[in-house]
Protein backbone atom coordinates (compact mmCIF):
# COMPACT_ATOMS: atom_id res chain seq x y z
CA UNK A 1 0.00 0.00 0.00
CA UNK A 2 2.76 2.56 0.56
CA UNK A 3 4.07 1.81 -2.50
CA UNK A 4 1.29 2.15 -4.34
CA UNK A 5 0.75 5.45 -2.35
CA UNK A 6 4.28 6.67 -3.41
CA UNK A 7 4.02 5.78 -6.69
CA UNK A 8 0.69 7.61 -7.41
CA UNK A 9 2.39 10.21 -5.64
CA UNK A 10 4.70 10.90 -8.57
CA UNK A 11 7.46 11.67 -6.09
CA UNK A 12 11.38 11.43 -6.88
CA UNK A 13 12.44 8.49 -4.53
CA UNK A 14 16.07 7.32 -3.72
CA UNK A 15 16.74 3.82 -4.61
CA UNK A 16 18.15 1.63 -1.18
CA UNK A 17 19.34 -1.78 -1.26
CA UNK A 18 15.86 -3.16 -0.40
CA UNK A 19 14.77 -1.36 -3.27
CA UNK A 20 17.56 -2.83 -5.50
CA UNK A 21 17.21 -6.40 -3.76
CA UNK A 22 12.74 -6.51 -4.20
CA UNK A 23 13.80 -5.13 -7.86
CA UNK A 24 15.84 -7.93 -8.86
CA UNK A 25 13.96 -10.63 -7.26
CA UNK A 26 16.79 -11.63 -4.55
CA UNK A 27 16.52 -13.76 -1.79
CA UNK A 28 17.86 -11.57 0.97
CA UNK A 29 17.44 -7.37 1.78
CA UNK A 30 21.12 -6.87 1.26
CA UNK A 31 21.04 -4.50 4.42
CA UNK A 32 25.38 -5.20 4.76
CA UNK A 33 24.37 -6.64 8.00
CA UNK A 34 27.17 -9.23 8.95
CA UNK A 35 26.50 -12.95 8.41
CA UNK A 36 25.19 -14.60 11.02
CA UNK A 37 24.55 -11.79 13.44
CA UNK A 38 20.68 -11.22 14.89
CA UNK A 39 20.01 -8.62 12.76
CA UNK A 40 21.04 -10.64 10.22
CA UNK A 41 19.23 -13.46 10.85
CA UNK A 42 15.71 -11.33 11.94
CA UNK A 43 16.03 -9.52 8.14
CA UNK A 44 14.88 -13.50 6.83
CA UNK A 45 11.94 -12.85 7.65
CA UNK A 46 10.25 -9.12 7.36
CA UNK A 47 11.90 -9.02 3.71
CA UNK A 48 10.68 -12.86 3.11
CA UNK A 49 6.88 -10.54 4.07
CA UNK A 50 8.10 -7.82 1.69
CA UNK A 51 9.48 -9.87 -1.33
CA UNK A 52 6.17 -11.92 -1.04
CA UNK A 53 3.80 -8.70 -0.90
CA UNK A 54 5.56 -6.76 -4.02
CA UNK A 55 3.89 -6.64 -7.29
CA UNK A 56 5.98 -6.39 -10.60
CA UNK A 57 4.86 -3.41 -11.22
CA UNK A 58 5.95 -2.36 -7.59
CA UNK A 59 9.51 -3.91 -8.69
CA UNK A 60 9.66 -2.56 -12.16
CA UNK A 61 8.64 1.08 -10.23
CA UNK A 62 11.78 0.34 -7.86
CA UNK A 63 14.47 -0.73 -10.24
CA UNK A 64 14.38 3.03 -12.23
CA UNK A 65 14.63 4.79 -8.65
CA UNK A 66 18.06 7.03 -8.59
CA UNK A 67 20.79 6.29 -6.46
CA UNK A 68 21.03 9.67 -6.15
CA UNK A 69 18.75 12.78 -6.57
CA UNK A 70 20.31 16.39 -6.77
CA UNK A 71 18.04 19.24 -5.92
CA UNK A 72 18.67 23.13 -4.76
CA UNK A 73 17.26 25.21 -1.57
CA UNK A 74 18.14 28.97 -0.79
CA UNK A 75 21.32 28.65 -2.87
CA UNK A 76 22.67 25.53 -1.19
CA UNK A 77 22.76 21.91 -3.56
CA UNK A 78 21.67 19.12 -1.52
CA UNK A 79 22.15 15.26 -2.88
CA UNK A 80 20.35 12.47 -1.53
CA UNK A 81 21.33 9.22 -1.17
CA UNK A 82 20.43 5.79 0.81
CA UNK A 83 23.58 4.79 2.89
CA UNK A 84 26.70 5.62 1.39
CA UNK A 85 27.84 6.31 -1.96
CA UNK A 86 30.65 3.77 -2.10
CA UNK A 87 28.12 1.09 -0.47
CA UNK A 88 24.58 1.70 -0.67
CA UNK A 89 24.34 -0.48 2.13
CA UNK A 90 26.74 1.57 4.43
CA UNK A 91 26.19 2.19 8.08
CA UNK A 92 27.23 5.76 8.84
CA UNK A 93 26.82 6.73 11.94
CA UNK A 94 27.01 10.40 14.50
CA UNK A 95 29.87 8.17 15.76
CA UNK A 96 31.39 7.23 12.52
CA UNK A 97 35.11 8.57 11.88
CA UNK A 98 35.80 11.51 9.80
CA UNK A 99 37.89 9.19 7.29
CA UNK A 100 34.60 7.78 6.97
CA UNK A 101 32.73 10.66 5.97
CA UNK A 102 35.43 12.13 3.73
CA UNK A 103 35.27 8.54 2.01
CA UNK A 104 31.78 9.29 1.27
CA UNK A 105 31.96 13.35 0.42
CA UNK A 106 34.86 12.97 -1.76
CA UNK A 107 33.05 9.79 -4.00
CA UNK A 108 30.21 12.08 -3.76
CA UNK A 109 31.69 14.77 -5.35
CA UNK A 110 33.80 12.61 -8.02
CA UNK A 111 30.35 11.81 -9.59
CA UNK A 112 28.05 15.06 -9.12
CA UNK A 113 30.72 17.79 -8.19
CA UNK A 114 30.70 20.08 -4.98
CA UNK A 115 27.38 19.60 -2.62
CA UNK A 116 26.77 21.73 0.61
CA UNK A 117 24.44 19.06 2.23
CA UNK A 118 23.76 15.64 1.75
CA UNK A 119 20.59 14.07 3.08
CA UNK A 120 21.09 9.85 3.90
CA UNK A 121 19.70 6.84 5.73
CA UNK A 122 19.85 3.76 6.35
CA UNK A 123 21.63 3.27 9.48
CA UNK A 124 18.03 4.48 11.36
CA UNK A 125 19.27 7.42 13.84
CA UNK A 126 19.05 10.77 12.87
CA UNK A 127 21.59 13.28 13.17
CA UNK A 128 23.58 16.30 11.85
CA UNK A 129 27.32 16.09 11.61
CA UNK A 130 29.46 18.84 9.67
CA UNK A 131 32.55 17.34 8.09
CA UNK A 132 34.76 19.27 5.57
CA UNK A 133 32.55 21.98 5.01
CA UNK A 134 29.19 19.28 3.82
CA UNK A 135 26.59 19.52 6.43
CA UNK A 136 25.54 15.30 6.78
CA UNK A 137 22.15 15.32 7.67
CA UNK A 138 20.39 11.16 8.45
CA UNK A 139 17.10 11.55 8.37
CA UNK A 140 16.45 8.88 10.31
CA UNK A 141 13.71 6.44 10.06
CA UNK A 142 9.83 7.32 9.84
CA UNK A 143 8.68 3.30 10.61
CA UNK A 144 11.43 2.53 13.25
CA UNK A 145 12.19 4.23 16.98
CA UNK A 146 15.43 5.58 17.34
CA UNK A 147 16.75 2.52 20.27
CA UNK A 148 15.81 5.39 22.85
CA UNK A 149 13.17 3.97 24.71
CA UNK A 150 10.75 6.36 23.25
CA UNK A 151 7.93 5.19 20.34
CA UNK A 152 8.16 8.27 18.76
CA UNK A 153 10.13 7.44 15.04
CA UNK A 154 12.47 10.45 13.19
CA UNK A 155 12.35 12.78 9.73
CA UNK A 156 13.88 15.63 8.07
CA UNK A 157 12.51 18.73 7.08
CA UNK A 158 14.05 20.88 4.91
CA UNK A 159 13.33 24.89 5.18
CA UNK A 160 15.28 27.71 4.33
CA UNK A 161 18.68 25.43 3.35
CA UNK A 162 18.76 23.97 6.92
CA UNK A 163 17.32 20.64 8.15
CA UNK A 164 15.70 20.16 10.94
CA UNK A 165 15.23 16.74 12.22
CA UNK A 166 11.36 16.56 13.48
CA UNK A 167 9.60 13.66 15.85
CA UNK A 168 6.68 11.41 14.61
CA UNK A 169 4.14 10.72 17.15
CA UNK A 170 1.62 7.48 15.71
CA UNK A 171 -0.66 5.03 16.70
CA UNK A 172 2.06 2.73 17.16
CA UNK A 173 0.14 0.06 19.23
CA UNK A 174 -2.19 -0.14 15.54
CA UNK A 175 0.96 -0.28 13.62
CA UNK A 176 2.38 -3.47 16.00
CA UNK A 177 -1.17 -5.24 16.05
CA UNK A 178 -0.99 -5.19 12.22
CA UNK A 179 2.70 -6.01 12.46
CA UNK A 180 1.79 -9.19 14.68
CA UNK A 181 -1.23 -10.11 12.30
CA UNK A 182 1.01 -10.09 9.26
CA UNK A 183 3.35 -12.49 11.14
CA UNK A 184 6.14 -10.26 11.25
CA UNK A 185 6.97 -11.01 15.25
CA UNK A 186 10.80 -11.03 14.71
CA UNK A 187 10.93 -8.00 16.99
CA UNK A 188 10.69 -5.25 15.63
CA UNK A 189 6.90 -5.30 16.26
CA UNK A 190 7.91 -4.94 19.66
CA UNK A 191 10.29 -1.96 19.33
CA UNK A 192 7.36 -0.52 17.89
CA UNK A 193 6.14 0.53 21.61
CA UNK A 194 9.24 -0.67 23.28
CA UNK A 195 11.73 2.07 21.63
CA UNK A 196 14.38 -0.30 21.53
CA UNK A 197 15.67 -1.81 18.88
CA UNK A 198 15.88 -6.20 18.69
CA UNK A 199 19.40 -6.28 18.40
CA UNK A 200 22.47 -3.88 18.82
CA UNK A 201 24.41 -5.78 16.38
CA UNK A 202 24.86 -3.40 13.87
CA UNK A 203 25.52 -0.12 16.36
CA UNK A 204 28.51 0.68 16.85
CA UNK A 205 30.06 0.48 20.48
CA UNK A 206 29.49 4.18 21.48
CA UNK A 207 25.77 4.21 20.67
CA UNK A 208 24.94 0.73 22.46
CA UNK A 209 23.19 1.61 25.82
CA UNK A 210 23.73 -0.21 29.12
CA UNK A 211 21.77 -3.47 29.58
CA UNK A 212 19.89 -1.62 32.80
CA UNK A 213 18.62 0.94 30.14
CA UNK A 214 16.29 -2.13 28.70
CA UNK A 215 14.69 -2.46 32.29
């Protein structure tokens, strides 16, 4: 249904690796999540859901989405992407290194020239980091809490050539009834209300919170 909702929507929408995975019919999401791992191993089954619920015309839709979309506010050139440019699948995190995100910048700008801000995802916590005169902006992740303890989920708005990360309040308990009915009870129906995520696999150390924090 979103799908269809985005697609009649006529919007410009940045390809991610689920997008590229449901395109070409693979077997797994592709998230980079390492083999073996719980987050690895809970993926099986909501994109199993996904790949089963996906029309062809939902996958033909998804295979001509950009990797990445260029676009201008009050004088500043913004580029969008999913994770990273060298991996589409890249975690990037507020703790990340700065190598890191002058890996990313400088591909960046070997394929589209000099940006001021680029907008990502992926790794599901939204933040703002300046590096090397780009302004990083995650926008976080509208479905998911941000593994604070709080339902509330994350997005960017962009005004005036600044973005502003803003808080989604929902019907979350709806959203994790219909999560359980559709048999997706991997956990991440429970993080739904919860605000904490199934698995800190894929965090990195500074952003994992102490085991008390989980009550």
């Amino acid at each position: 249904a979103t799908v269809d909702l985005i697609m009649d929507a006529g919007i410009p929408v940045v390809a991610g690796n689920c997008e590229k995975q449901l395109a070409a019919g693979a077997l797994d999401c592709g998230c980079g999540f390492e083999s073996g791992t719980t987050c690895d191993l809970l993926s099986a089954g909501w994109y199993a859901h996904a790949n089963s619920e996906v029309s062809e015309d939902h996958r033909n839709f998804m295979e001509q989405c950009a990797d990445i979309i260029l676009f201008s506010q009050s004088g500043k050139k913004f580029a969008a992407i999913h994770g990273g440019v060298t991996d589409i699948a890249r975690f990037i995190w507020s703790a990340s290194t700065v190598e890191v995100f002058a890996e990313e910048v400088d591909a960046l700008r070997a394929l589209v020239g000099e940006v001021d801000v680029v907008i990502a995802g992926h790794s599901g916590i939204a933040f703002q980091r300046q590096v090397g005169g780009v302004t990083w902006v995650n926008a976080g992740a509208v479905g998911m809490p941000e593994h604070d303890g709080r339902p509330e989920t994350r997005f960017v708005v962009l005004q005036d050539g600044a973005a502003k990360i803003k808080e989604l309040t929902y019907n979350a308990a709806a959203a994790q009834v219909a999560m359980q009915a559709a048999g997706l009870t991997q956990g991440y129906d429970r993080a739904l209300l919860s605000g904490y995520w199934p698995s800190e696999d894929v965090l990195p150390q500074a952003l994992r919170l102490p085991s008390l924090a989980k009550g």
